[in-house]
C-alpha atoms as a PDB file:
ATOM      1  CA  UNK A   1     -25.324 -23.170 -10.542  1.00  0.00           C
ATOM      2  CA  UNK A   2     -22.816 -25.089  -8.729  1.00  0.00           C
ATOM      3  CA  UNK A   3     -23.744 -26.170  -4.994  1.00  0.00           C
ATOM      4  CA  UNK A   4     -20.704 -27.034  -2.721  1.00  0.00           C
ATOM      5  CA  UNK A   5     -21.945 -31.341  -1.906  1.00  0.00           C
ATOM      6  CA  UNK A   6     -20.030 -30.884   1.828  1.00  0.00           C
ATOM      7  CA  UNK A   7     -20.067 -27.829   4.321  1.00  0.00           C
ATOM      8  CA  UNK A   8     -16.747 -26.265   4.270  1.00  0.00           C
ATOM      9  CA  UNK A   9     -14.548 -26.997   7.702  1.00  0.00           C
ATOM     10  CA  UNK A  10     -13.733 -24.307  10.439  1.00  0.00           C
ATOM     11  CA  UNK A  11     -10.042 -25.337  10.077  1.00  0.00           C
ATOM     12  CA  UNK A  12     -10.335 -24.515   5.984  1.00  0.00           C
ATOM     13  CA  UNK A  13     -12.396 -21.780   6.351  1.00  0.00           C
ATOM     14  CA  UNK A  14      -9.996 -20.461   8.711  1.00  0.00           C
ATOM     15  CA  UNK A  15      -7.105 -21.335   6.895  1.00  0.00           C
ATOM     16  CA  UNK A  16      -8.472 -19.575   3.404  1.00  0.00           C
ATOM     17  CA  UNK A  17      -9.252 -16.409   5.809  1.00  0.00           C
ATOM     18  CA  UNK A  18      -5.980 -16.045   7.425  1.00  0.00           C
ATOM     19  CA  UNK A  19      -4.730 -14.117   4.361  1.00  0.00           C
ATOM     20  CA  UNK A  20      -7.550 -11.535   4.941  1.00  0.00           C
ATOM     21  CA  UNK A  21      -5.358  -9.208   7.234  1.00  0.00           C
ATOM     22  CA  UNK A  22      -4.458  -5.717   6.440  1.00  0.00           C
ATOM     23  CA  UNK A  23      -1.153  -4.034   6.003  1.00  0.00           C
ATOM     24  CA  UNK A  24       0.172  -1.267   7.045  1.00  0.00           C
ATOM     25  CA  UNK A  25       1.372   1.092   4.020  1.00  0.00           C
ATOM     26  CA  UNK A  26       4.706   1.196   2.056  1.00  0.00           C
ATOM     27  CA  UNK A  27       6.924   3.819   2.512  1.00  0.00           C
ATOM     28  CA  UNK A  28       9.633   5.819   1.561  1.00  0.00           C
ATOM     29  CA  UNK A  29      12.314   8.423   2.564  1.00  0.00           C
ATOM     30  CA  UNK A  30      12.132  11.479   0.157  1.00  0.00           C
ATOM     31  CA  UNK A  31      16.307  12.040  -0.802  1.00  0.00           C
ATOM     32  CA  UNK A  32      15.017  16.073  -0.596  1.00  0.00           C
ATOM     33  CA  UNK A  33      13.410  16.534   2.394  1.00  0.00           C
ATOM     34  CA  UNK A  34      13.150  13.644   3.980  1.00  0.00           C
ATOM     35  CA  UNK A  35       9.661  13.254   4.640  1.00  0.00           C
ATOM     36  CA  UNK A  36       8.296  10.225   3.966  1.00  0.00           C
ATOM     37  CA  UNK A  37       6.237   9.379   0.966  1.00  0.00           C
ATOM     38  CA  UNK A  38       4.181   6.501  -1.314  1.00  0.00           C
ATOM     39  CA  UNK A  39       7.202   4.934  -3.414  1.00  0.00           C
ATOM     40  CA  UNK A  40       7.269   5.979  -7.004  1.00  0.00           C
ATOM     41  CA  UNK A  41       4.986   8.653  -6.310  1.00  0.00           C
ATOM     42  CA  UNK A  42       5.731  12.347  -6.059  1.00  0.00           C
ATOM     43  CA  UNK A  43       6.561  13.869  -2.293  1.00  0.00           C
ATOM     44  CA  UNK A  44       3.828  15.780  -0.928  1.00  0.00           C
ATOM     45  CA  UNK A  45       6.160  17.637   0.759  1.00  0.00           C
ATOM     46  CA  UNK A  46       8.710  18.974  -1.530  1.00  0.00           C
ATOM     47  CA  UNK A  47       6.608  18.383  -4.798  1.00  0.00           C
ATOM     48  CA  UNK A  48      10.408  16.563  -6.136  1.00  0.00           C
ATOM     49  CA  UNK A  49      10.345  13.065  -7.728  1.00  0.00           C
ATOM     50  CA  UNK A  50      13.558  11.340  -9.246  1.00  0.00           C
ATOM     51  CA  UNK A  51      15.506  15.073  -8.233  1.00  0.00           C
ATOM     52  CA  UNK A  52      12.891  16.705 -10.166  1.00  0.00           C
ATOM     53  CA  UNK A  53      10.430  19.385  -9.287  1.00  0.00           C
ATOM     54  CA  UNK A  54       7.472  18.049 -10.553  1.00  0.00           C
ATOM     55  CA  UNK A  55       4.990  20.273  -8.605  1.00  0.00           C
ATOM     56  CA  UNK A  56       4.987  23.315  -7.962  1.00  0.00           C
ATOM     57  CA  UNK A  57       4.662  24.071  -4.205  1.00  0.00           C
ATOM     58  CA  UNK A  58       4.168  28.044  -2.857  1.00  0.00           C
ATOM     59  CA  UNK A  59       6.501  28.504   0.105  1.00  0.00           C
END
């Protein structure tokens, strides 16, 4: 199994860490409603994708 030979440096460590971060979530404007929704996904609101109905929602 390989053994790093040096200890890894705060700056590196750091550095290699910095990507780590979270982000917050993509979104987009339904063209229906106008709620907003996961892009390329269906709208939870309407149930419409691409000026479809796609599911069926009791109102």
């Amino acid at each position: 199994m390989g053994v790093p030979t040096r200890r890894t440096s705060k700056a590196n460590k750091r550095m290699r860490r910095a990507t780590y971060n979270i982000s917050k979530p993509a979104l987009s404007e339904c063209p229906q409603c106008h709620a907003f929704k996961k892009p390329h996904h269906a709208c939870p609101e309407c149930g419409y994708y691409k000026g479809k109905e796609v599911i069926a929602k009791a109102e």
